[in-house]
Structures are given as C-alpha cells and as structure tokens.
PDB file of N, CA and C in Angstrom:
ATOM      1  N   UNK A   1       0.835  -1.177   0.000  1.00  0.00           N
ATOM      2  CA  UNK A   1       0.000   0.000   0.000  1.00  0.00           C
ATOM      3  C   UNK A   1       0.879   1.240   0.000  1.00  0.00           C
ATOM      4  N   UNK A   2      -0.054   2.340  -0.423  1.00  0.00           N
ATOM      5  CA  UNK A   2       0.994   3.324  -0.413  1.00  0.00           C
ATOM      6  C   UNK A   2       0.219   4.480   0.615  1.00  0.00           C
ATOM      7  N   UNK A   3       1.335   5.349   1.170  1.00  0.00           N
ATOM      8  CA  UNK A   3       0.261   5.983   2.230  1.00  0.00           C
ATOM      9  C   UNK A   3       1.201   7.179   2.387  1.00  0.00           C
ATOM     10  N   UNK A   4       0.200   8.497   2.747  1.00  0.00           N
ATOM     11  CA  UNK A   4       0.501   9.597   2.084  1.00  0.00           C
ATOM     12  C   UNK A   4      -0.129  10.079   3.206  1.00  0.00           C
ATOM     13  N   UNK A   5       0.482  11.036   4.303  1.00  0.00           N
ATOM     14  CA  UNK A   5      -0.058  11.582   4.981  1.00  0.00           C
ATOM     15  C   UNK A   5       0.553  13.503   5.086  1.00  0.00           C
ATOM     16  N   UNK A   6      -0.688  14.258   5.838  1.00  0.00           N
ATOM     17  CA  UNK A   6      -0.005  15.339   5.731  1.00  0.00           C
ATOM     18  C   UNK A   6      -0.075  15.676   7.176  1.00  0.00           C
ATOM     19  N   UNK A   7       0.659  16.933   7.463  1.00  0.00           N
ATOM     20  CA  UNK A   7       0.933  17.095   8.974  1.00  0.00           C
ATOM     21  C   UNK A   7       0.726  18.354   8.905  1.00  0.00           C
ATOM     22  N   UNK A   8       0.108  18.527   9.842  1.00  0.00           N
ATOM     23  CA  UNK A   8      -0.102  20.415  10.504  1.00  0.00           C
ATOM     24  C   UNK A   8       0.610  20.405  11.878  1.00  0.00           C
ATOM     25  N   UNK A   9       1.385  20.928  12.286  1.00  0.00           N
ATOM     26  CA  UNK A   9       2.277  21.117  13.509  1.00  0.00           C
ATOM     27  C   UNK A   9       2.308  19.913  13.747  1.00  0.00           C
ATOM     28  N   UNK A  10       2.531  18.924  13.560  1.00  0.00           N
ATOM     29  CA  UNK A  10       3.202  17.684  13.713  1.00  0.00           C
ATOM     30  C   UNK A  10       1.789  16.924  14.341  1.00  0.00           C
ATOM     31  N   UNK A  11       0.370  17.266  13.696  1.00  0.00           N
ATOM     32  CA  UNK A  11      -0.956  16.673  13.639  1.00  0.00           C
ATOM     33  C   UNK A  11      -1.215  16.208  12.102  1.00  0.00           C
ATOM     34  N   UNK A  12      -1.943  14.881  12.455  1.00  0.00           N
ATOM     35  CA  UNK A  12      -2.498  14.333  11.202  1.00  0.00           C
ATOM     36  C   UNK A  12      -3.637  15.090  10.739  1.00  0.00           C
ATOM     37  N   UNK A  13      -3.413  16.071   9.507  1.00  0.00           N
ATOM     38  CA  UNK A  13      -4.622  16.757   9.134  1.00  0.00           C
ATOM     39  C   UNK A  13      -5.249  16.167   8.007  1.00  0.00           C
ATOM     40  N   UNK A  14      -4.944  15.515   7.505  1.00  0.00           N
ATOM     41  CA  UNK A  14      -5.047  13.852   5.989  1.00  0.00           C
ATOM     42  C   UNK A  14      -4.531  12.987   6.195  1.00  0.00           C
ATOM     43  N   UNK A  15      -5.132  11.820   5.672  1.00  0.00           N
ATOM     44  CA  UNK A  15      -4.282  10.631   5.180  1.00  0.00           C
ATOM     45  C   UNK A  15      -5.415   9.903   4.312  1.00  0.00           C
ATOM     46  N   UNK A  16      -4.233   8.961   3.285  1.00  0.00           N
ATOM     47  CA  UNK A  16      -4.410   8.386   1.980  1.00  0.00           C
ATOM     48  C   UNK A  16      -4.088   7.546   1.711  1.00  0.00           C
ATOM     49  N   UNK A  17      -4.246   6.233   1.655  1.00  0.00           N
ATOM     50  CA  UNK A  17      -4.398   4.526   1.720  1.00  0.00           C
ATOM     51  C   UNK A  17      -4.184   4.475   0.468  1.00  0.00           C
ATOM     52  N   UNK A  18      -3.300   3.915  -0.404  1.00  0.00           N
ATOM     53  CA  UNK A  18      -3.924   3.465  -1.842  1.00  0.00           C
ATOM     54  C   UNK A  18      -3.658   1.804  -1.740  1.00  0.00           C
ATOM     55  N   UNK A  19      -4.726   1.113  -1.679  1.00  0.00           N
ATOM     56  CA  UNK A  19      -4.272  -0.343  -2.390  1.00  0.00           C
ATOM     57  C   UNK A  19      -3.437  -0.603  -3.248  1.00  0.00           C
ATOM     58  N   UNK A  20      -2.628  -1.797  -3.031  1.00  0.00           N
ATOM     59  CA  UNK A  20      -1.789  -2.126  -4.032  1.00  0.00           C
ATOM     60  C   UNK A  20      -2.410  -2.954  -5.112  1.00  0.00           C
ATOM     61  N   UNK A  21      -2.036  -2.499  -5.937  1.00  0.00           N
ATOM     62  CA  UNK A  21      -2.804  -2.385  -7.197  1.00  0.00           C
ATOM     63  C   UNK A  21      -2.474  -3.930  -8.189  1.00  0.00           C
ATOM     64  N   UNK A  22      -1.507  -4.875  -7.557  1.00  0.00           N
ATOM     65  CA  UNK A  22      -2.057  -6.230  -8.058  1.00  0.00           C
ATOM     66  C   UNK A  22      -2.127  -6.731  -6.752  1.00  0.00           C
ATOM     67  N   UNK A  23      -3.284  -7.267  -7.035  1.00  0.00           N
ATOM     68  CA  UNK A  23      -3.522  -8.141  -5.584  1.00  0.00           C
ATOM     69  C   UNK A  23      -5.095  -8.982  -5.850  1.00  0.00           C
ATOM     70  N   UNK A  24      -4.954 -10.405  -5.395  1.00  0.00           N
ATOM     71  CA  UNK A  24      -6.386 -10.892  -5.459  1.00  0.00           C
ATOM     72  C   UNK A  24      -7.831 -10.136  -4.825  1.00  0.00           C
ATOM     73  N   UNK A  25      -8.485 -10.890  -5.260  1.00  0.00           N
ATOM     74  CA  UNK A  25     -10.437  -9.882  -4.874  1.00  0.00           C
ATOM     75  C   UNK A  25     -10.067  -9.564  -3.324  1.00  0.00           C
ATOM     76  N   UNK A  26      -9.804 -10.663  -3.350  1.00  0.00           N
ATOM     77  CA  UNK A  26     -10.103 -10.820  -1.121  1.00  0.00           C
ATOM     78  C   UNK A  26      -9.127  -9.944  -0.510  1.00  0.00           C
ATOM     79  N   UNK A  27      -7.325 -10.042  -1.188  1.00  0.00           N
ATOM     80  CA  UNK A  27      -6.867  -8.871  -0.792  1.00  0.00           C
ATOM     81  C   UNK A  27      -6.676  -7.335  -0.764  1.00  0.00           C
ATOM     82  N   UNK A  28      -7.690  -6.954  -1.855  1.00  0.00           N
ATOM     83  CA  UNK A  28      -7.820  -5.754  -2.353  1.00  0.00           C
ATOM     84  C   UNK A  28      -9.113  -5.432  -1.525  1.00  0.00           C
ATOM     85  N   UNK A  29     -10.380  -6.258  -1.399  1.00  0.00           N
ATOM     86  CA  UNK A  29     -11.209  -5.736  -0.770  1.00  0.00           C
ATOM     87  C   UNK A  29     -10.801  -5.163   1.051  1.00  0.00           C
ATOM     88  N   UNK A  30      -9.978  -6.324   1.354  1.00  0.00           N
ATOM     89  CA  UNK A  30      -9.466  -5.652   3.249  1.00  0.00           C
ATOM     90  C   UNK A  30      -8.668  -4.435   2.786  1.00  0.00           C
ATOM     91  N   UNK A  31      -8.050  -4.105   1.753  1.00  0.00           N
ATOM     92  CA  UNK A  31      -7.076  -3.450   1.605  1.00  0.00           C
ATOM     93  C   UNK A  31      -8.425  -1.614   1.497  1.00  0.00           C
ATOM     94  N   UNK A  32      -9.078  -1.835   0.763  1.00  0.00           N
ATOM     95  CA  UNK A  32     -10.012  -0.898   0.249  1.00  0.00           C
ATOM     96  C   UNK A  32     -10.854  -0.203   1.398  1.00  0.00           C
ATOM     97  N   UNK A  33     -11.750  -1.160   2.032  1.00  0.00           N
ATOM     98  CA  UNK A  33     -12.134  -1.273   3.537  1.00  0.00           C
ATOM     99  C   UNK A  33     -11.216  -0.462   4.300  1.00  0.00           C
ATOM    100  N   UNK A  34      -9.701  -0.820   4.897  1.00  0.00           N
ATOM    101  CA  UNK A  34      -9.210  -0.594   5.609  1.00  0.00           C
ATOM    102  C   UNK A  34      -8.839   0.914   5.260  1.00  0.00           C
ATOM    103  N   UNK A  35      -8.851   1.589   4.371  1.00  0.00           N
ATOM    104  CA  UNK A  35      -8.273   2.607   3.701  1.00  0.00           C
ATOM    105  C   UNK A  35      -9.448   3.109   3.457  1.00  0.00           C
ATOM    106  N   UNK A  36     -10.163   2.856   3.785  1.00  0.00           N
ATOM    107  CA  UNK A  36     -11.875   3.922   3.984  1.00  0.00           C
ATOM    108  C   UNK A  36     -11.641   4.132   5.670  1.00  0.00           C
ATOM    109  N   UNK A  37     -11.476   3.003   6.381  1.00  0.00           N
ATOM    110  CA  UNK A  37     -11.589   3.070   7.961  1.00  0.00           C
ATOM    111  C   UNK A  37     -10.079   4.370   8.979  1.00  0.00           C
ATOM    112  N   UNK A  38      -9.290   3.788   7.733  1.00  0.00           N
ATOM    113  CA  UNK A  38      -8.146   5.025   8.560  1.00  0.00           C
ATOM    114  C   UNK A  38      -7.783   6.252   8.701  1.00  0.00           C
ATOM    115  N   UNK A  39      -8.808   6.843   7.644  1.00  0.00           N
ATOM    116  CA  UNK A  39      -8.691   8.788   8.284  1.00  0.00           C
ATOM    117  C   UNK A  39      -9.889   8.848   9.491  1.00  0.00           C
ATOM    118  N   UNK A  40     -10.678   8.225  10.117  1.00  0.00           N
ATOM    119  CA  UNK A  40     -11.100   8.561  11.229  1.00  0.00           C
ATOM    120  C   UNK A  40     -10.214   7.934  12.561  1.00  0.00           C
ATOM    121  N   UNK A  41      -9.754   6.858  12.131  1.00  0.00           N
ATOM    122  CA  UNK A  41      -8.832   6.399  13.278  1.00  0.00           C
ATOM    123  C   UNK A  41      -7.381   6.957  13.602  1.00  0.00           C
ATOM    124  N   UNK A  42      -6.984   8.289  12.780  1.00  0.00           N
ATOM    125  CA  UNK A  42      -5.570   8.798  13.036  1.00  0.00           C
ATOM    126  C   UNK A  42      -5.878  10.488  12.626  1.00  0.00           C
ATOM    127  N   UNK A  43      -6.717  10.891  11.801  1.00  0.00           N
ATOM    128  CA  UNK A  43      -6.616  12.405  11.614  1.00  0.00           C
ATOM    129  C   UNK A  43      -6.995  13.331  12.910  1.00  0.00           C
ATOM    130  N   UNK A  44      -6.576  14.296  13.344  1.00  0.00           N
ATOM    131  CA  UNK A  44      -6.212  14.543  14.374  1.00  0.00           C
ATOM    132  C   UNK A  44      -5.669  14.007  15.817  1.00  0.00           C
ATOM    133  N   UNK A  45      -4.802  12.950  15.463  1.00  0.00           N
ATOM    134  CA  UNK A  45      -3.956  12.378  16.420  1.00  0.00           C
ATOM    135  C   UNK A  45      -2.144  13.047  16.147  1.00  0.00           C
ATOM    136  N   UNK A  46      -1.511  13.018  16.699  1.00  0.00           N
ATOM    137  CA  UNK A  46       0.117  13.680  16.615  1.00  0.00           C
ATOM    138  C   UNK A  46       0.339  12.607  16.096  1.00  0.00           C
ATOM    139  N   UNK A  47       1.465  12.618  15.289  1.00  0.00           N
ATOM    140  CA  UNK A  47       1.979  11.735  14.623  1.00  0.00           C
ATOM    141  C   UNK A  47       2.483  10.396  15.681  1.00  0.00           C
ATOM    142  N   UNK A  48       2.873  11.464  16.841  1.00  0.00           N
ATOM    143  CA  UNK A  48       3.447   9.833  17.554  1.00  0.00           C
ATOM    144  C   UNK A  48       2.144   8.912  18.196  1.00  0.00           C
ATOM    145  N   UNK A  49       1.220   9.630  18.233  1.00  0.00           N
ATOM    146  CA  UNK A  49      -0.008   8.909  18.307  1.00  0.00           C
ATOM    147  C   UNK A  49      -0.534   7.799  17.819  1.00  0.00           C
ATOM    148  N   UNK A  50      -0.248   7.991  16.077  1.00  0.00           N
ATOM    149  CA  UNK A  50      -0.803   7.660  15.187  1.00  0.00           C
ATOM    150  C   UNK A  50      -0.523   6.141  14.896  1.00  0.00           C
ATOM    151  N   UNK A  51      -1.324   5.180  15.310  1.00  0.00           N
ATOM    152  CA  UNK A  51      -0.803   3.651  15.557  1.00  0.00           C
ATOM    153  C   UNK A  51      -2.307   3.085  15.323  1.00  0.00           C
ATOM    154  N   UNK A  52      -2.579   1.885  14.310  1.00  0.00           N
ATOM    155  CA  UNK A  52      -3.834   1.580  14.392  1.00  0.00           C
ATOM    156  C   UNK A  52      -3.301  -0.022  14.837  1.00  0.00           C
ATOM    157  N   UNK A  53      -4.243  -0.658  15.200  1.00  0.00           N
ATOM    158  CA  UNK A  53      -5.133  -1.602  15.277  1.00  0.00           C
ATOM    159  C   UNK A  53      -5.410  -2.686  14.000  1.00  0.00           C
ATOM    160  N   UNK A  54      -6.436  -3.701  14.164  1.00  0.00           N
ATOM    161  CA  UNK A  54      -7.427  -3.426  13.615  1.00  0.00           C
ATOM    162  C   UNK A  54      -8.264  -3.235  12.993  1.00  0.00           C
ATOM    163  N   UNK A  55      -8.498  -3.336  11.484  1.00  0.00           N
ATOM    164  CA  UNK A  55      -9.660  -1.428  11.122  1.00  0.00           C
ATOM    165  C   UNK A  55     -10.142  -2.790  10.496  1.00  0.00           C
ATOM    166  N   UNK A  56     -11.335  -2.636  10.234  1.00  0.00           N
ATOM    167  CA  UNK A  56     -12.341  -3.518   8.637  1.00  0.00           C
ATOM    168  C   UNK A  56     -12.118  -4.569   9.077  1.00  0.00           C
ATOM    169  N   UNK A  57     -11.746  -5.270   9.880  1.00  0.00           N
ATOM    170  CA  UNK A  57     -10.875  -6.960   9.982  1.00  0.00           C
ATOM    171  C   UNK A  57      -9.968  -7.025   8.641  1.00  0.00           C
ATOM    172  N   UNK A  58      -9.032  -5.877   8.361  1.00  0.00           N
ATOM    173  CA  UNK A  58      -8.096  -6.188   7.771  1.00  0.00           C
ATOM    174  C   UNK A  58      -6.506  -6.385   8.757  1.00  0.00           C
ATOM    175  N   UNK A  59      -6.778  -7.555   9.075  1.00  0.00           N
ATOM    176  CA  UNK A  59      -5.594  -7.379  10.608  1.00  0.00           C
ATOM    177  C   UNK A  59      -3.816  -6.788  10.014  1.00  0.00           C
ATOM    178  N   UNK A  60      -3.803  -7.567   8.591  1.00  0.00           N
ATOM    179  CA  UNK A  60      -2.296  -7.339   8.031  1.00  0.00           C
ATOM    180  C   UNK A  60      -1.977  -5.684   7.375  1.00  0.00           C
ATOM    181  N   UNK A  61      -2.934  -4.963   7.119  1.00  0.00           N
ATOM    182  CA  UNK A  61      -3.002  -3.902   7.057  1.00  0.00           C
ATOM    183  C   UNK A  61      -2.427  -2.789   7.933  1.00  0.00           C
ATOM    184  N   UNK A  62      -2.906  -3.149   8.964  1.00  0.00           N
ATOM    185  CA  UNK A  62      -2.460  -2.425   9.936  1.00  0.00           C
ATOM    186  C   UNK A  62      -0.855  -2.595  10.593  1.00  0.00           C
ATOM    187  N   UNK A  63       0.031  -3.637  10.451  1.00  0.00           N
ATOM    188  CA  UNK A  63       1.117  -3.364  10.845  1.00  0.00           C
ATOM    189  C   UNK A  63       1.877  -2.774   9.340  1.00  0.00           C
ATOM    190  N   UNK A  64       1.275  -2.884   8.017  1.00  0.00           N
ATOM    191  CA  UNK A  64       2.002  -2.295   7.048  1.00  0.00           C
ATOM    192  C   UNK A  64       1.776  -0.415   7.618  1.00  0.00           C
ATOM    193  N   UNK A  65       0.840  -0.152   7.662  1.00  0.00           N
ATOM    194  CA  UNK A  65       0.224   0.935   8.112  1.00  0.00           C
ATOM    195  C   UNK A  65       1.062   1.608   9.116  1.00  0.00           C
ATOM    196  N   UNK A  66       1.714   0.881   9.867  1.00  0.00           N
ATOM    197  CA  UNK A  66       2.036   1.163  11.338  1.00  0.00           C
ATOM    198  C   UNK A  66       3.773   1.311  11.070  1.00  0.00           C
ATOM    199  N   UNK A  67       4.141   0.639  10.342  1.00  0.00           N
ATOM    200  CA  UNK A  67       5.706   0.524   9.725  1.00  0.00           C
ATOM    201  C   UNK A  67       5.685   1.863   8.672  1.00  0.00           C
ATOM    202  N   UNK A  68       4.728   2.069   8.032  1.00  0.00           N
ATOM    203  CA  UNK A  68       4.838   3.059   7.367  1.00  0.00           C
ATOM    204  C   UNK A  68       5.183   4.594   8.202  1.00  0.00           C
ATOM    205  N   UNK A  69       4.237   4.967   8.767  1.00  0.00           N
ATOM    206  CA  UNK A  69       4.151   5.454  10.200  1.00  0.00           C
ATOM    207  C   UNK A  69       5.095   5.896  11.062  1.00  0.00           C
ATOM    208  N   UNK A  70       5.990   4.664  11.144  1.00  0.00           N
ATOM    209  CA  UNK A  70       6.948   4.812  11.785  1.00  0.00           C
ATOM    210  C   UNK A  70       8.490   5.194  10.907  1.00  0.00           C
ATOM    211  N   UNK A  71       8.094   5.344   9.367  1.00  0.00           N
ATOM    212  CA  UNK A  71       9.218   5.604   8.460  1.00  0.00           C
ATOM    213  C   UNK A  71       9.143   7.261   8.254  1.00  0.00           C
ATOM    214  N   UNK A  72       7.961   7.367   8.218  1.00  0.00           N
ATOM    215  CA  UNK A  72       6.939   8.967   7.878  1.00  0.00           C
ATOM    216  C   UNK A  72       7.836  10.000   9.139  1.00  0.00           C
ATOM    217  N   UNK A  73       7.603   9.044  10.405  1.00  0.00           N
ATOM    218  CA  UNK A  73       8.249   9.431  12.095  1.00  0.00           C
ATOM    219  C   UNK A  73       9.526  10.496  11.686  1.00  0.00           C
ATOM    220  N   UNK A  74       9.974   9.349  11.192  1.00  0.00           N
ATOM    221  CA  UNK A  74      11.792   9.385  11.294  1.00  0.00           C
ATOM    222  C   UNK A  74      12.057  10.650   9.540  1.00  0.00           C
ATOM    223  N   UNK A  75      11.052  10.452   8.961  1.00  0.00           N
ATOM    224  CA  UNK A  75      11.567  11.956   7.668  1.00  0.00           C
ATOM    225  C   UNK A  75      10.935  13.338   8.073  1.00  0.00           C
ATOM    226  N   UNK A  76      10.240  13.070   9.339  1.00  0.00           N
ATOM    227  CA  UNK A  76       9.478  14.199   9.452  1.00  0.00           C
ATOM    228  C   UNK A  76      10.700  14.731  10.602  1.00  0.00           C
ATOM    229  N   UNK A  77      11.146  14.520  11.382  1.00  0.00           N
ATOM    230  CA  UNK A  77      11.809  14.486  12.394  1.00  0.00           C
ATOM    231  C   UNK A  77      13.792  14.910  11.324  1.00  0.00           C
ATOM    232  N   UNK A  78      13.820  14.715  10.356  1.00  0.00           N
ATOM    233  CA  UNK A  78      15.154  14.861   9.510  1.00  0.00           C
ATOM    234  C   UNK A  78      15.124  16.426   9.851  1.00  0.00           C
ATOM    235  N   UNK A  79      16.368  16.844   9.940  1.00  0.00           N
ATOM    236  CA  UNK A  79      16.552  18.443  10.332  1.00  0.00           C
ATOM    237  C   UNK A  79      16.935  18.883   8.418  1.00  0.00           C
ATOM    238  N   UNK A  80      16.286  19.746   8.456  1.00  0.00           N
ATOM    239  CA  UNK A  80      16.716  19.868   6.366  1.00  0.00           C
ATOM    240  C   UNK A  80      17.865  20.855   6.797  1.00  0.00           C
TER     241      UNK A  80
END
C-alpha cells in the first residue's frame, strides 16, 4: 500500500491509503475497507499517536500501516 499523509504542527490533518494495485479480490477488498476506515482512526492524532489496530478486519493492514508510520516518524523528524 501506499500511504501519504499530511501534517499540521506535527498533527495528522489527511491521510491516503492506496491499495496495491495487483492483488487478489479478497486482498484488495481488506485493503479498500481498511483505507476507507483510517482517516477517522488517526486524523487529528500527533503523529506519535498515530498507531492503528485493527480497522475492517483487515488485521495485516495495519502493521504495514504502522511501519509506514513509523518511516513517515523518522523523515518528518530529519533536520533539512
């Protein structure tokens, strides 16, 4: 998945799920689901907040989600 978030003072003010785009019915549907369910479960949370669960019963979703998250952490945090 690809995931695209934006930050207002280091708050989730968006975020953007895209399914990966080959994938069987069954994995595209948790994938689709889950990426409808995650701008209410993280937009206005701080980034270090921002940790799901969970969402749609897409359970594998969520640690891609969460690794992402934690990559997003560490470029937002880069001193330019």
């Amino acid at each position: 998945m690809t995931i695209t978030v934006t930050l207002s003072d280091d708050t989730i003010s968006d975020v953007a799920v895209e399914p990966m785009p080959e994938n069987n019915d069954t994995s595209r549907g948790y994938q689709e689901r889950f990426a409808a369910a995650v701008p209410e479960a993280v937009i206005g949370k701080s980034l270090d907040e921002a940790e799901v669960g969970v969402l749609a019963g897409a359970s594998g979703c969520a640690d891609g989600f969460n690794d992402a998250i934690a990559k997003i952490r560490e470029q937002a945090r880069v001193p330019e």
